[in-house]
C-alpha atoms as a PDB file:
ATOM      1  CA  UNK A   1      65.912 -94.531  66.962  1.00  0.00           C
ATOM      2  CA  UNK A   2      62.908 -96.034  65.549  1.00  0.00           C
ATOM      3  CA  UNK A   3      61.324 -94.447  61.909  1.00  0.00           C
ATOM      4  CA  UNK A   4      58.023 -92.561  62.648  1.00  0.00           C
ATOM      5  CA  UNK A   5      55.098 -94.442  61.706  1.00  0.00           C
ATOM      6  CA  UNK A   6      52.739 -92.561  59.529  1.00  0.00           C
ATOM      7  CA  UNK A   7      49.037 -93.853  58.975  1.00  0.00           C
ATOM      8  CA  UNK A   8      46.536 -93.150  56.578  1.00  0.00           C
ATOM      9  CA  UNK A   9      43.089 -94.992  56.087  1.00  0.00           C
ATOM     10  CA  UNK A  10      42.268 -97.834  54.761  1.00  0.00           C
ATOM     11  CA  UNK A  11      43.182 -98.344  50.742  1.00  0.00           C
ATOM     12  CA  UNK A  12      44.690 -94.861  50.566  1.00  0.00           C
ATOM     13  CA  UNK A  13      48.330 -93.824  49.952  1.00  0.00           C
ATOM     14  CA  UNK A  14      50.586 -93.830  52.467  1.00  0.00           C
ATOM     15  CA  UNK A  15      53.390 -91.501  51.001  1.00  0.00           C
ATOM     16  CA  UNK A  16      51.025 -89.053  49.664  1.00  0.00           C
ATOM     17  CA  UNK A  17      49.711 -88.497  52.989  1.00  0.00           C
ATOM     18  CA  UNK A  18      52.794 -88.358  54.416  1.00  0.00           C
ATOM     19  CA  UNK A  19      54.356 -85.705  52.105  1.00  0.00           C
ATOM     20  CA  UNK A  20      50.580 -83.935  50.872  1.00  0.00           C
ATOM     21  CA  UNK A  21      48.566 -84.864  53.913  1.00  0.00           C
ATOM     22  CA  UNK A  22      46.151 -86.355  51.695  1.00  0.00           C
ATOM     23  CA  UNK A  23      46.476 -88.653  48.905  1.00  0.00           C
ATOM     24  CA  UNK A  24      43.679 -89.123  45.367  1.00  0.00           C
ATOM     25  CA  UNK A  25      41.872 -91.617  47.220  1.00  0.00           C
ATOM     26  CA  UNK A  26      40.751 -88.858  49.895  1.00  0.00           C
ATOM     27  CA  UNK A  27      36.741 -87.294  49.452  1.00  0.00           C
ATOM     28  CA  UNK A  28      37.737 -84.479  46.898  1.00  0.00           C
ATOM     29  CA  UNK A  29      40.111 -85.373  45.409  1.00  0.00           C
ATOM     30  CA  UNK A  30      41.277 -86.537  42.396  1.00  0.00           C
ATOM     31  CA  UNK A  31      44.110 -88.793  41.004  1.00  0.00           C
ATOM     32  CA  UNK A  32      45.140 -85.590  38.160  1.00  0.00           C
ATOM     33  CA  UNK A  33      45.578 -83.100  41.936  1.00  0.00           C
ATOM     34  CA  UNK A  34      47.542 -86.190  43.751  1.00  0.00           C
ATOM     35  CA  UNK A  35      49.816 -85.926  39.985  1.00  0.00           C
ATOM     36  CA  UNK A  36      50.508 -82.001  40.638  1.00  0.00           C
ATOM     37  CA  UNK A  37      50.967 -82.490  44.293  1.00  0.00           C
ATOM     38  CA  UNK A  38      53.552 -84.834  43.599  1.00  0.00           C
ATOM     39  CA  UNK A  39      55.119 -83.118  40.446  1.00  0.00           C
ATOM     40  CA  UNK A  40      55.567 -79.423  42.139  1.00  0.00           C
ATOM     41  CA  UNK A  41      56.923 -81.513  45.224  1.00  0.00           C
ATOM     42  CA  UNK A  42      59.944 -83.389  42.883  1.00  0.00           C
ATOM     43  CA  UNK A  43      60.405 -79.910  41.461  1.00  0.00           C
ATOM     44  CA  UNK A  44      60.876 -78.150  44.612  1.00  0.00           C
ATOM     45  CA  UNK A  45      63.477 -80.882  45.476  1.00  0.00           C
ATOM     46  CA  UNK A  46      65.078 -80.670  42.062  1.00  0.00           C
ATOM     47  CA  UNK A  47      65.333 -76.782  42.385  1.00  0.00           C
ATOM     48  CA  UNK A  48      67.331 -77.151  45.852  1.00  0.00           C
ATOM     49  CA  UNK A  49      69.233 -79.793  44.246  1.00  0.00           C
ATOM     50  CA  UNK A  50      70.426 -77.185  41.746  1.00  0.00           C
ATOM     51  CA  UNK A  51      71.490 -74.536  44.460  1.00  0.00           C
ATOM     52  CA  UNK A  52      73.493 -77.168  45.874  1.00  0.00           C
ATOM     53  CA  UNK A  53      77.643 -76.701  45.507  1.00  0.00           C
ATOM     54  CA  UNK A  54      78.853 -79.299  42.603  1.00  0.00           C
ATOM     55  CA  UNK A  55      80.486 -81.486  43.625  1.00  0.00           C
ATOM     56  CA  UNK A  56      78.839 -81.186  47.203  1.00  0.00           C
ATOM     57  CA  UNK A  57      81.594 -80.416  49.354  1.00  0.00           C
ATOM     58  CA  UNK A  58      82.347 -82.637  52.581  1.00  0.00           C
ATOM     59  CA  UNK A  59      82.061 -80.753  56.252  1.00  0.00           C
ATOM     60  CA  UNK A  60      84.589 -81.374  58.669  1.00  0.00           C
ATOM     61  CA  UNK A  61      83.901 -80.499  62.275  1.00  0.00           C
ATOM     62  CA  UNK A  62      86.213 -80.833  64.869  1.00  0.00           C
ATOM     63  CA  UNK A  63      86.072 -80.557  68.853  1.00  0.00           C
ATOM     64  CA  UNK A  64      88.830 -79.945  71.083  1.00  0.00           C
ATOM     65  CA  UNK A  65      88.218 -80.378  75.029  1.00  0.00           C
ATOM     66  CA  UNK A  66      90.081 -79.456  77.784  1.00  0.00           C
ATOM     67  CA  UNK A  67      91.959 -76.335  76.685  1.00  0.00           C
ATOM     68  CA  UNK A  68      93.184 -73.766  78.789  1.00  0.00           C
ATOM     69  CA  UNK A  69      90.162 -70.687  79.101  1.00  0.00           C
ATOM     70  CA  UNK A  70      92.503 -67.269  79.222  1.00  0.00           C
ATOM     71  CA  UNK A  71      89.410 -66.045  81.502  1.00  0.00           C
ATOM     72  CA  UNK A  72      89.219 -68.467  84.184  1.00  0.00           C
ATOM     73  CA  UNK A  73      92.791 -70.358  83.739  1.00  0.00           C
ATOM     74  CA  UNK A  74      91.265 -73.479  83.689  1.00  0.00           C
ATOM     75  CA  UNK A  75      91.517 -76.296  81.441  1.00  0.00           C
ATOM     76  CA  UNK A  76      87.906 -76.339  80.591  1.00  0.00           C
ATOM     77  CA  UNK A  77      87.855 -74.888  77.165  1.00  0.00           C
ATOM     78  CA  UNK A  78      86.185 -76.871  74.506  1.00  0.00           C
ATOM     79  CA  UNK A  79      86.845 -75.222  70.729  1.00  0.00           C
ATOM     80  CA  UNK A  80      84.866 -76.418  68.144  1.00  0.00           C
ATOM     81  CA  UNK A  81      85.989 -75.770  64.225  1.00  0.00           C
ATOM     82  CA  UNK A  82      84.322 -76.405  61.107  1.00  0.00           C
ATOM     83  CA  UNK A  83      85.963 -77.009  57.440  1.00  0.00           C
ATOM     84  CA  UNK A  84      85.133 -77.199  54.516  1.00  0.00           C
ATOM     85  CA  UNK A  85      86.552 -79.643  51.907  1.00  0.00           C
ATOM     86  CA  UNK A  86      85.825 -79.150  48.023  1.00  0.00           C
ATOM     87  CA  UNK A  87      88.013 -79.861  45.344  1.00  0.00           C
ATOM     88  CA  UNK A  88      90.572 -76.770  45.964  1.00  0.00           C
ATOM     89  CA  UNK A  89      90.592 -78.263  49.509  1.00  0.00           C
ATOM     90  CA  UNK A  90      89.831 -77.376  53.018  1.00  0.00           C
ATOM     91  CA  UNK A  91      88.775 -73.854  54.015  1.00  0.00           C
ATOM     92  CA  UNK A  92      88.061 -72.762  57.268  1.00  0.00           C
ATOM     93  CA  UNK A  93      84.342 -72.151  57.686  1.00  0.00           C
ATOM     94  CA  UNK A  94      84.243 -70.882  61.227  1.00  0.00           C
ATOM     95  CA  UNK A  95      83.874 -72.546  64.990  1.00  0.00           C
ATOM     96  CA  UNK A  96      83.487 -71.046  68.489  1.00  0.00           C
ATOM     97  CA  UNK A  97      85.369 -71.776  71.752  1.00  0.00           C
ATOM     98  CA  UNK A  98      83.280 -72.236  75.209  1.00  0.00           C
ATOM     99  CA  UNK A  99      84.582 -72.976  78.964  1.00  0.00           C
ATOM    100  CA  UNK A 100      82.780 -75.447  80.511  1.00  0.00           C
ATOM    101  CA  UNK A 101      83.614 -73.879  83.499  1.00  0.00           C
ATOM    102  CA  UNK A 102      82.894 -69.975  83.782  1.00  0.00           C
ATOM    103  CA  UNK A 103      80.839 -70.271  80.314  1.00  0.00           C
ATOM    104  CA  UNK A 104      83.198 -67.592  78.508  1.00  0.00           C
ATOM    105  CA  UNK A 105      83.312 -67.041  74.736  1.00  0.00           C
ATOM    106  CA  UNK A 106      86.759 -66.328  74.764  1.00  0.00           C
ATOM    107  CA  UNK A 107      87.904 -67.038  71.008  1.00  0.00           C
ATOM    108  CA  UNK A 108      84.700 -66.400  68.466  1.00  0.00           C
ATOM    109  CA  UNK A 109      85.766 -67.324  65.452  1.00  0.00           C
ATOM    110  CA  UNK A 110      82.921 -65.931  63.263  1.00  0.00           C
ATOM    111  CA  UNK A 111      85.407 -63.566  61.797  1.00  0.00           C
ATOM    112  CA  UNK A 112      85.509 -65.098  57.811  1.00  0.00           C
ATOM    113  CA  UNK A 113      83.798 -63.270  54.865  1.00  0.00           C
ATOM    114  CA  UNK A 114      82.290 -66.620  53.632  1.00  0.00           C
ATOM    115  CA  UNK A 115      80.702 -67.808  56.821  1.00  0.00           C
ATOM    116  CA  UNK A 116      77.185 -66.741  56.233  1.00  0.00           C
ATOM    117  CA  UNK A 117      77.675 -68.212  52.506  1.00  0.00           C
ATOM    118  CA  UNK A 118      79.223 -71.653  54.174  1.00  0.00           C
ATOM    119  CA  UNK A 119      76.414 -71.878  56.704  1.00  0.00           C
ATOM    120  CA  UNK A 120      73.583 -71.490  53.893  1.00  0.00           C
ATOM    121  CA  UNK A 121      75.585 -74.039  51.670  1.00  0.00           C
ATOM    122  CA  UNK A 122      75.681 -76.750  54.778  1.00  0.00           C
ATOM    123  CA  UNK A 123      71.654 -75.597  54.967  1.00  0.00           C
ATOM    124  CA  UNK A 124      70.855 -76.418  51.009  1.00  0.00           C
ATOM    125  CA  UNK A 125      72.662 -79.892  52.188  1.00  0.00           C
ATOM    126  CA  UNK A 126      71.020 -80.711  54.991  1.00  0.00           C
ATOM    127  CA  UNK A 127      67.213 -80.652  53.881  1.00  0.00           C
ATOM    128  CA  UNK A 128      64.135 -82.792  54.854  1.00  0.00           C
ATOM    129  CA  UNK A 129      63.859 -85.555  52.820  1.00  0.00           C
ATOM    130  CA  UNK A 130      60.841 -87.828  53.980  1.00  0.00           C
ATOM    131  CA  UNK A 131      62.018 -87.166  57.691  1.00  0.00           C
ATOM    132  CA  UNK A 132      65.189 -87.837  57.232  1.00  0.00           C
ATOM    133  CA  UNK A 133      68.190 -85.562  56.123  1.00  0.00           C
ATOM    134  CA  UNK A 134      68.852 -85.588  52.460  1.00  0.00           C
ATOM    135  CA  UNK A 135      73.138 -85.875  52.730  1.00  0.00           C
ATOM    136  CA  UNK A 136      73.315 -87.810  56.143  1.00  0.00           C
ATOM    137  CA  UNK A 137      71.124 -90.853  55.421  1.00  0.00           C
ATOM    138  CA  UNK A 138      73.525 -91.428  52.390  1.00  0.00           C
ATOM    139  CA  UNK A 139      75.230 -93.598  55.210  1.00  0.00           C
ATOM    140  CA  UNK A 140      72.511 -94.914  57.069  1.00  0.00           C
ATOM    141  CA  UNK A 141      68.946 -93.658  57.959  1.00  0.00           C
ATOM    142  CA  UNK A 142      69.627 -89.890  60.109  1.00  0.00           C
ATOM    143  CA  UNK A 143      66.555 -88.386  60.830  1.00  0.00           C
ATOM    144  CA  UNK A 144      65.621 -84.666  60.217  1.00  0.00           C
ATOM    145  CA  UNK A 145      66.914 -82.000  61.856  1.00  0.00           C
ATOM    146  CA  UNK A 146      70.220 -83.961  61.881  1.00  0.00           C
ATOM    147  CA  UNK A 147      72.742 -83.036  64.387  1.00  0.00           C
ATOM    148  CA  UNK A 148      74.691 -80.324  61.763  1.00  0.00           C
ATOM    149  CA  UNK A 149      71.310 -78.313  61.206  1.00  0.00           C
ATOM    150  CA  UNK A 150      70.500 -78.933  65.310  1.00  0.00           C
ATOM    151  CA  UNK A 151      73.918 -77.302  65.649  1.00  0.00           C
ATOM    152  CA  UNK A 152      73.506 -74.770  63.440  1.00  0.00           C
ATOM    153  CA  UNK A 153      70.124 -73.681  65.027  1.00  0.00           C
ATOM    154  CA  UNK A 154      71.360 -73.592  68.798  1.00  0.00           C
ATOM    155  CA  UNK A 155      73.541 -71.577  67.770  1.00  0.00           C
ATOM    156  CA  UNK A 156      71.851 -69.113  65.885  1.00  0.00           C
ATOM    157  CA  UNK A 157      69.289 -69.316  68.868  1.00  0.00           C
ATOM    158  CA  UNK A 158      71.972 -68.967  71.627  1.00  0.00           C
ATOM    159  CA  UNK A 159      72.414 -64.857  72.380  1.00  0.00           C
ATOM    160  CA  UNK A 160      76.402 -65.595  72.838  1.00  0.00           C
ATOM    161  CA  UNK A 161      76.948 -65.439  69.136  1.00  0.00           C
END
């Protein structure tokens, strides 16, 4: 996937209007407001730095196809889990089960205390760092939403949960 392009005239900083929209070089503005803008914006990134679980903890998610659905008997059942690893080890963070045949929900597995705080961790993660995701691109460029926080969202935005 290619990295967006972002523009900005002639002479004028690129990154500050990609993060501000405008940069000190814009009519208006002045190099001391481009200084705040880009202060209060490593701030905010320090402060969800902060929130974030020490050491950050590694997500395992795992996908298992062709089960056998107890609605429709068939072997059509994918079950996805997810895990958390941290330094007391893993710990089940939730997953869901879906036929791909009769679209059942036959085995939610929403059912641990911790979820909602697991989900919200995996958020404070995954955040937008210059268009890309702040813990995926540690491997390689992974642009933002990456696929854990477009996961996370169809889900919440799915009415079978």
């Amino acid at each position: 996937m290619a990295e967006p392009q972002y523009q900005a005239p002639f002479g004028h900083s690129v990154a500050s209007h990609r993060v501000h929209g405008w940069c000190a070089q814009c009519p208006d503005r002045t190099a001391d407001e481009e200084l705040v803008a880009w202060r209060s914006h490593e701030r905010a990134r320090f402060e969800v730095t902060k929130q974030a679980v020490t050491p950050s903890p590694e997500v395992d998610v795992t996908v298992a196809h062709e089960r056998l659905c107890p609605v429709c008997g068939r072997e059509a059942l994918m079950v996805v889990t997810a895990q958390v690893h941290d330094d007391d080890g893993p710990k089940p963070a939730g997953g869901w089960a879906l036929c791909l045949h009769c679209d059942a929900l036959p085995h939610p597995r929403w059912e641990h205390v911790g979820l909602i705080a697991a989900v919200e961790r995996l958020r404070v993660l995954h955040t937008d760092d210059f268009c890309g995701c702040a813990h995926c691109t540690r491997e390689g460029f992974v642009p933002f939403p990456c696929p854990t926080i477009t996961a996370l969202d169809e889900f919440k935005e799915s009415d079978r949960g």
